[in-house]
Protein backbone atom coordinates (compact mmCIF):
# COMPACT_ATOMS: atom_id res chain seq x y z
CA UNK A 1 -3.22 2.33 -33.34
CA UNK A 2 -2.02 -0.59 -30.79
CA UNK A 3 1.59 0.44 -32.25
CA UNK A 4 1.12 3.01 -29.97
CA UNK A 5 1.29 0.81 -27.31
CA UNK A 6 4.56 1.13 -25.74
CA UNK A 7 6.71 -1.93 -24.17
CA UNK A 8 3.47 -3.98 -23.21
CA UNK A 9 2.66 -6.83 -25.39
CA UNK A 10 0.88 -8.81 -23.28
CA UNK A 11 -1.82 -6.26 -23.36
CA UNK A 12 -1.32 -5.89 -26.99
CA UNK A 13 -2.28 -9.46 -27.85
CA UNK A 14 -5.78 -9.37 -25.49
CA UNK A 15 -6.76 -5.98 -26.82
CA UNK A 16 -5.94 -7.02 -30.13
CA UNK A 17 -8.43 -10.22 -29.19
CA UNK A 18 -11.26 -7.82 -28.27
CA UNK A 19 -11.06 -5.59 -31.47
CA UNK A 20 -11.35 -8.24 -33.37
CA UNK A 21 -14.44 -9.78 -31.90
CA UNK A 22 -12.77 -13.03 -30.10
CA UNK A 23 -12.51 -12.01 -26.43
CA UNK A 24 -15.54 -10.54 -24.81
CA UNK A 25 -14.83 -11.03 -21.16
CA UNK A 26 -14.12 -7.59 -18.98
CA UNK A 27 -10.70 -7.26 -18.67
CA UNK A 28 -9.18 -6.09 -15.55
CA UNK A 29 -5.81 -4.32 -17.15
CA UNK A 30 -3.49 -4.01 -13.70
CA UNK A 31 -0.21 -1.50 -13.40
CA UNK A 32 0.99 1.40 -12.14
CA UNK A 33 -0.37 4.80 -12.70
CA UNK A 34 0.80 5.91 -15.95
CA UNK A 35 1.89 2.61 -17.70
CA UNK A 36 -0.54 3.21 -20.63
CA UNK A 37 -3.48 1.38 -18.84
CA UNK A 38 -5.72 4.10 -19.88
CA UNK A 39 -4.48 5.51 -23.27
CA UNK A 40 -4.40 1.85 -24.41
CA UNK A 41 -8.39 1.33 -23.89
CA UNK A 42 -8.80 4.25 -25.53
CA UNK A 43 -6.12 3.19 -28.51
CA UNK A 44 -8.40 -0.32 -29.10
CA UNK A 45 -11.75 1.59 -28.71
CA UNK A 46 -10.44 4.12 -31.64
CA UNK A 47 -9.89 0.60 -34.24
CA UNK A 48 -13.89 -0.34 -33.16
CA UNK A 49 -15.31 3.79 -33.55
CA UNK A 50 -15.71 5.58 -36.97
CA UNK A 51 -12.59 7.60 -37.66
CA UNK A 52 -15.18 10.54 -37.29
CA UNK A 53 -16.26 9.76 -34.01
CA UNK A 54 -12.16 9.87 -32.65
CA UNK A 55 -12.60 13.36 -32.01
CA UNK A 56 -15.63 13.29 -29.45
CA UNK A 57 -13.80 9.93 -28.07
CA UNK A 58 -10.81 12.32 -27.39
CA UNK A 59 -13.23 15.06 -25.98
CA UNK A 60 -14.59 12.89 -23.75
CA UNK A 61 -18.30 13.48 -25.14
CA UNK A 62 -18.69 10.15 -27.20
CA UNK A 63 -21.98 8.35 -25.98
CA UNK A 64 -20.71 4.63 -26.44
CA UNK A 65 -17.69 5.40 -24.17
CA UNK A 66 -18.17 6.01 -20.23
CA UNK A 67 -15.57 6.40 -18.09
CA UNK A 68 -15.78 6.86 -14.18
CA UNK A 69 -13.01 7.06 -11.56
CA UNK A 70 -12.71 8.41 -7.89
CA UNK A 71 -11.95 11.36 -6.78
CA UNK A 72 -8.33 12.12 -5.14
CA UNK A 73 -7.97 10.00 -2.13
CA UNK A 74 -11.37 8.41 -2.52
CA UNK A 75 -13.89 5.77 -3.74
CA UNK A 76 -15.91 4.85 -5.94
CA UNK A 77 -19.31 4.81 -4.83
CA UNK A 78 -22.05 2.95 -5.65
CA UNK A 79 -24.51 5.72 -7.47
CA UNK A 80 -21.50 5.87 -9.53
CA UNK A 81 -21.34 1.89 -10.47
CA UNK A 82 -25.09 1.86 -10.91
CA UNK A 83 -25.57 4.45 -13.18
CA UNK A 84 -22.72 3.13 -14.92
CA UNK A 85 -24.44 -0.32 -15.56
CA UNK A 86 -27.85 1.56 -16.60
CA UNK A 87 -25.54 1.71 -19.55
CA UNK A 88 -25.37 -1.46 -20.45
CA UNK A 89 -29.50 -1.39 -20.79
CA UNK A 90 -29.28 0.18 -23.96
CA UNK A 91 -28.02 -0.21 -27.05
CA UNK A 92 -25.12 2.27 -29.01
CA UNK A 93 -25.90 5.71 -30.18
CA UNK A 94 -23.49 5.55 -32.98
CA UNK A 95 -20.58 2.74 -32.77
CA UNK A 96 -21.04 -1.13 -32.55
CA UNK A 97 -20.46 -1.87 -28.61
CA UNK A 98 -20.35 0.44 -25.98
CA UNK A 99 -16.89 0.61 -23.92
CA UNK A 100 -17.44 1.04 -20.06
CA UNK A 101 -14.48 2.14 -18.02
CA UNK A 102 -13.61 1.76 -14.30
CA UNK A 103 -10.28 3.35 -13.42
CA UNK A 104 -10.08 2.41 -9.82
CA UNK A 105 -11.32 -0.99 -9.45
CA UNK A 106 -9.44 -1.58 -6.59
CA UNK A 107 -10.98 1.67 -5.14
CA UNK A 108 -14.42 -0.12 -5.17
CA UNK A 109 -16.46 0.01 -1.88
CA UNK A 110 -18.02 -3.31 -1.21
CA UNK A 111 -21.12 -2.10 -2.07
CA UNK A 112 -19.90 -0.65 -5.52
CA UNK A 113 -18.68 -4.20 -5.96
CA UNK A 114 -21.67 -6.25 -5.68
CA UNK A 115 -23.73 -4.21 -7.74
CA UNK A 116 -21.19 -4.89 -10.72
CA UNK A 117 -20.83 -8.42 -10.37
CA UNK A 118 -23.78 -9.25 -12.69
CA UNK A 119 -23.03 -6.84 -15.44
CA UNK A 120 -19.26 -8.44 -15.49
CA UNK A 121 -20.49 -11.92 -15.13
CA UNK A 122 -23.25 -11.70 -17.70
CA UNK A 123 -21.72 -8.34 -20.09
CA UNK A 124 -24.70 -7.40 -22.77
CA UNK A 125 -23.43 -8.44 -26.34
CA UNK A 126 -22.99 -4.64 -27.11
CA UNK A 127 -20.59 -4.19 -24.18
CA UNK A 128 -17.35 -4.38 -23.45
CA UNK A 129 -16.04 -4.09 -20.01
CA UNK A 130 -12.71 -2.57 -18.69
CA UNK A 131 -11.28 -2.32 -15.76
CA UNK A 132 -7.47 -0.13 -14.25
CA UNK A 133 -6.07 -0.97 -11.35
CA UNK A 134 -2.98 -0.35 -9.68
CA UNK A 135 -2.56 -3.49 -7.46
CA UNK A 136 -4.05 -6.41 -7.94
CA UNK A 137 -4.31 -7.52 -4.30
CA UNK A 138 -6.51 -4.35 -3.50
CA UNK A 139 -9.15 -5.98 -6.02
CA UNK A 140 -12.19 -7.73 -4.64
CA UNK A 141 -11.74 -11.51 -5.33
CA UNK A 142 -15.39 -11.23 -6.12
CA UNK A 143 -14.00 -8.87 -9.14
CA UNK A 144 -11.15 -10.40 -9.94
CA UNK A 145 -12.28 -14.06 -10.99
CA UNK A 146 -15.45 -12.31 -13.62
CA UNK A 147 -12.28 -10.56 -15.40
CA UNK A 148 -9.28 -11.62 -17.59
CA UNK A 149 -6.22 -10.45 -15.61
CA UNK A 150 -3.69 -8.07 -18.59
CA UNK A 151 -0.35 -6.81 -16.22
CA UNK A 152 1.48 -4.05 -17.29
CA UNK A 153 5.02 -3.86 -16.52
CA UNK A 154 6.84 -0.55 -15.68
CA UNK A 155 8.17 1.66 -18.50
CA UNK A 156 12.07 1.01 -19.33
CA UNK A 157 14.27 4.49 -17.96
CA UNK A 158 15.75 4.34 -21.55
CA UNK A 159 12.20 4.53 -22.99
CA UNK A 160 10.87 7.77 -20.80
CA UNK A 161 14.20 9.49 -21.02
CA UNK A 162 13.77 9.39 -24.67
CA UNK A 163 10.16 10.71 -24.18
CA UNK A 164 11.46 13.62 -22.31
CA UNK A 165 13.89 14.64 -24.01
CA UNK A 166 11.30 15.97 -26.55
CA UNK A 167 9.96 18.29 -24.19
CA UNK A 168 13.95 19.68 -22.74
CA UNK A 169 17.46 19.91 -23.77
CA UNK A 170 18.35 19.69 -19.90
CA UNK A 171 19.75 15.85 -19.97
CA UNK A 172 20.21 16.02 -16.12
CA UNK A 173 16.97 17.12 -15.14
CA UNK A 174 15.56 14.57 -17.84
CA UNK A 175 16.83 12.15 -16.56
CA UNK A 176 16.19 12.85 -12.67
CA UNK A 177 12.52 12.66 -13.72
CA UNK A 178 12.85 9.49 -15.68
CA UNK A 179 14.41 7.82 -12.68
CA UNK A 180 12.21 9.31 -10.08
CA UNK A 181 9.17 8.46 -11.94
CA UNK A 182 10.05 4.68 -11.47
CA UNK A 183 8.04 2.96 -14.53
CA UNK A 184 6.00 5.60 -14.92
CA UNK A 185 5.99 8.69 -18.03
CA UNK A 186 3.33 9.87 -17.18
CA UNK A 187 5.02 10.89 -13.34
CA UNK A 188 7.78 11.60 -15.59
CA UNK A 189 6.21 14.23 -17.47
CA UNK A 190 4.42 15.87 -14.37
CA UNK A 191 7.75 16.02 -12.89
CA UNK A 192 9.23 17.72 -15.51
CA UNK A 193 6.37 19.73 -17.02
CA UNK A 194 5.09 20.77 -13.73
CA UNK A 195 8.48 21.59 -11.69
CA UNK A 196 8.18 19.02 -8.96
CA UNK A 197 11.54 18.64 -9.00
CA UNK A 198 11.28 22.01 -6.47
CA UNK A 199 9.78 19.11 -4.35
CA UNK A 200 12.73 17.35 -4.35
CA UNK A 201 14.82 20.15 -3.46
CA UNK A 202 12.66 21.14 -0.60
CA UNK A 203 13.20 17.48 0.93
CA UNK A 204 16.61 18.06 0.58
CA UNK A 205 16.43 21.17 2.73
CA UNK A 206 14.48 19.22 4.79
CA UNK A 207 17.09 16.31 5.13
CA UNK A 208 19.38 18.84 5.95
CA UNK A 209 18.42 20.61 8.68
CA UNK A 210 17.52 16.93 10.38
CA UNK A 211 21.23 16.14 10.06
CA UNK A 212 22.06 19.54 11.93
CA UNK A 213 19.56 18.21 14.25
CA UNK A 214 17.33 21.84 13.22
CA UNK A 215 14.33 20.39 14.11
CA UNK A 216 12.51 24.11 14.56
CA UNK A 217 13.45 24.61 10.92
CA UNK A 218 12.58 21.28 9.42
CA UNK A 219 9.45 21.01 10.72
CA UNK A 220 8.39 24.52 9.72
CA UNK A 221 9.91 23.30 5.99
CA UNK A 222 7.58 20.29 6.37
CA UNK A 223 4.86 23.05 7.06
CA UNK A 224 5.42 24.73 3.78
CA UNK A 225 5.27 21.55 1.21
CA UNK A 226 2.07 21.55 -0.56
CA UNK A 227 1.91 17.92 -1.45
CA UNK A 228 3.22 15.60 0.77
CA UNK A 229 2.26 12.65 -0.72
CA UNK A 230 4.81 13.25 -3.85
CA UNK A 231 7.18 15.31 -1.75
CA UNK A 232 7.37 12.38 0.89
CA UNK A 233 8.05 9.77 -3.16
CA UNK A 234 11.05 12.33 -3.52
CA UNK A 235 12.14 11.91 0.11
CA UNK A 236 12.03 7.60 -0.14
CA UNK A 237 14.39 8.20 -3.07
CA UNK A 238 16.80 10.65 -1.65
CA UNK A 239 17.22 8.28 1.20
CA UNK A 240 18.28 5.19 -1.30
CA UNK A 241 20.33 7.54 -2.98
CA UNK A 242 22.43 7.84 0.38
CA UNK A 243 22.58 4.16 0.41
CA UNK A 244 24.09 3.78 -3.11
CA UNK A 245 25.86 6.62 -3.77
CA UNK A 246 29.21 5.37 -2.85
CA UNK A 247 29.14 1.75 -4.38
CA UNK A 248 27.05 2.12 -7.21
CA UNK A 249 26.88 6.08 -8.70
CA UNK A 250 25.26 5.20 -11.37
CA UNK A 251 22.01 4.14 -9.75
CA UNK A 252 21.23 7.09 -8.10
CA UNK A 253 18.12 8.46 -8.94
CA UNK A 254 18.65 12.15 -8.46
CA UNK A 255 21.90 11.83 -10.91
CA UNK A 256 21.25 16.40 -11.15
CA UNK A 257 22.28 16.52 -7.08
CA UNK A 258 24.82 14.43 -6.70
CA UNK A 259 26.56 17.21 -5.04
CA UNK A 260 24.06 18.02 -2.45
CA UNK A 261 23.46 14.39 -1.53
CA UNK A 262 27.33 13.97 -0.72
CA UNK A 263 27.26 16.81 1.54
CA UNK A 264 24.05 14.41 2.79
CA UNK A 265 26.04 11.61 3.31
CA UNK A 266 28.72 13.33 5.00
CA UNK A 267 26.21 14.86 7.64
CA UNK A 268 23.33 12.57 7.82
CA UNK A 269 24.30 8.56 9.74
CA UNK A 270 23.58 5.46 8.60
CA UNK A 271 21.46 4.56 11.13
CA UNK A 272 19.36 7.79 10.70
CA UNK A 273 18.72 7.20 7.06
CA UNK A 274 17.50 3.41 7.90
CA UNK A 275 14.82 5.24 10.52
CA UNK A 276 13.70 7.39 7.94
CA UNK A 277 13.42 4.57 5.40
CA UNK A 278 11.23 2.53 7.63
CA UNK A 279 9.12 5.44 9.31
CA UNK A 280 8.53 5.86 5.69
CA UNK A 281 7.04 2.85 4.34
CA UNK A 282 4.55 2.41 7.26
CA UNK A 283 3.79 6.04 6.36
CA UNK A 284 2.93 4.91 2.17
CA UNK A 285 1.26 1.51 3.42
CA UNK A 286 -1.27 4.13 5.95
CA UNK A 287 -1.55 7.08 3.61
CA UNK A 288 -4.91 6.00 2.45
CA UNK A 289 -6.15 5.81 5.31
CA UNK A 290 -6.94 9.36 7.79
CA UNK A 291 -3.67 9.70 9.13
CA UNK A 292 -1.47 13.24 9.60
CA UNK A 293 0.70 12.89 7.18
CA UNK A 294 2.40 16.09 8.17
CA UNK A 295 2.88 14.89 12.01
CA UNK A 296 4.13 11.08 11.16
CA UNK A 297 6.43 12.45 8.89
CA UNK A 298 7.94 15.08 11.57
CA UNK A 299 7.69 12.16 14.23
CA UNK A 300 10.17 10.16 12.10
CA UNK A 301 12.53 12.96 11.22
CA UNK A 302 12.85 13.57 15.46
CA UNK A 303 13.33 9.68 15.86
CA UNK A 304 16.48 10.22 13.17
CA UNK A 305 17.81 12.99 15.32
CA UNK A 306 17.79 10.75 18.24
């Protein structure tokens, strides 16, 4: 079941450690959303659990397997952690260890933190500890030094392409979603399977009516997205797409609007584009914070009409 495991060996070899007995330290398994972090504990628990217990693994009802994780744009709070380790008091219902999941360790309040410190220091025989993150800096060094460190790299284009193209015949809009998903299949598949790429377009619109200097009109079509967090992903890549469209064609992301973004870079300056480009990245490194997304975004569009 680790064959199913795609383009990450390193976590191969330490999950492969654990099923077999020899590693019993938490692991703290770090990489972007949608690398396999999560499908691969679940892949190693399924070699430790009775073939008949795979189905209420799957269903999420299994009593040796807990999983918590924060909610959209939140924490995880301590009640959470400490019920969690109340799980660790006990032995398994029906499999030989019980697997305890944190997706979000770097989501921990400080609070959350110190009550797990124990547990991961001194792990019961019958438990195994696992813990996702997406960066490694936004771990606790508290947390980080009780766990075994597993990276996992981005997902090759070629790789989710292929992956997609079980789900469409539409090559073009395949492969948009393989490059905008940047590692990633599972924001591959969303963006495919869910028709974000109408996100996309609406940034275009909204790129648009900046370079005609519209700003009425693009800040009502800022009004109208629904998620600006992915919408404002789409709009980072549109930008670099300006920058590399000329030199090198065939690293642009959005390979399915080529002909829209040359219109772009006929109307929309150089120097405009770099404002956006940095008026966005303070915008991703605030955005978990409380800030208007809506009005810093519109802030920096005016600044590129200036």
């Amino acid at each position: 079941m680790l064959e199913a495991i795609l383009e990450q060996p390193e976590a191969i070899r330490y999950l492969q450690r654990v099923v077999d007995g020899r590693f019993t330290l938490p692991l703290l398994l770090v990489g972007e959303e949608g690398t396999g972090r999560r499908s691969s504990v679940i892949e190693a628990t399924k070699l430790v659990f009775d073939a008949d217990q795979h189905a209420a693994l799957s269903g999420g009802s299994h009593p040796d397997f807990r999983l918590i994780e924060p909610e959209p744009n939140k924490e995880i709070k301590v009640e959470a952690v400490r019920d969690l380790i109340e799980e660790t008091q006990a032995l398994p219902s029906w499999a030989v260890w019980k697997v305890l999941v944190i997706d979000g360790a770097d989501r921990l309040t400080g609070a959350s933190a110190n009550a797990l410190l124990k547990a991961l220091e001194e792990p019961p025989e019958k438990v195994r500890f696992f813990l996702l993150a997406e960066q490694i800096d936004s771990v606790l060094a508290t947390i980080r030094s009780r766990c075994a460190v597993v990276s996992y790299r981005r997902l090759s284009e070629q790789l989710i392409l292929t992956k997609l193209l079980e789900y469409t015949q539409d090559e073009k809009k395949a492969l948009a979603c393989a490059r905008s998903a940047e590692g990633s299949l599972g924001r591959a598949l969303r963006c495919l399977v869910s028709g974000q790429l109408t996100m996309r377009d609406e940034m275009i619109n909204v790129l648009t009516l900046t370079s005609r200097k519209d700003l009425f009109a693009a800040f009502s079509a800022v009004n109208e997205v629904t998620d600006l967090q992915q919408s404002i992903r789409f709009l980072g890549q549109l930008l670099r797409d300006l920058l590399v469209i000329d030199i090198a064609p065939s690293r642009v992301i959005n390979a399915d609007a080529v002909d829209a973004l040359t219109r772009l870079k006929a109307q929309l300056t150089l120097p405009a584009v770099h404002t956006l480009l940095a008026a966005l990245r303070t915008i991703r490194e605030r955005a978990r914070g409380s800030i208007n997304v809506a009005f810093h975004l519109k802030a920096a569009l005016a600044s590129a009409c200036g």
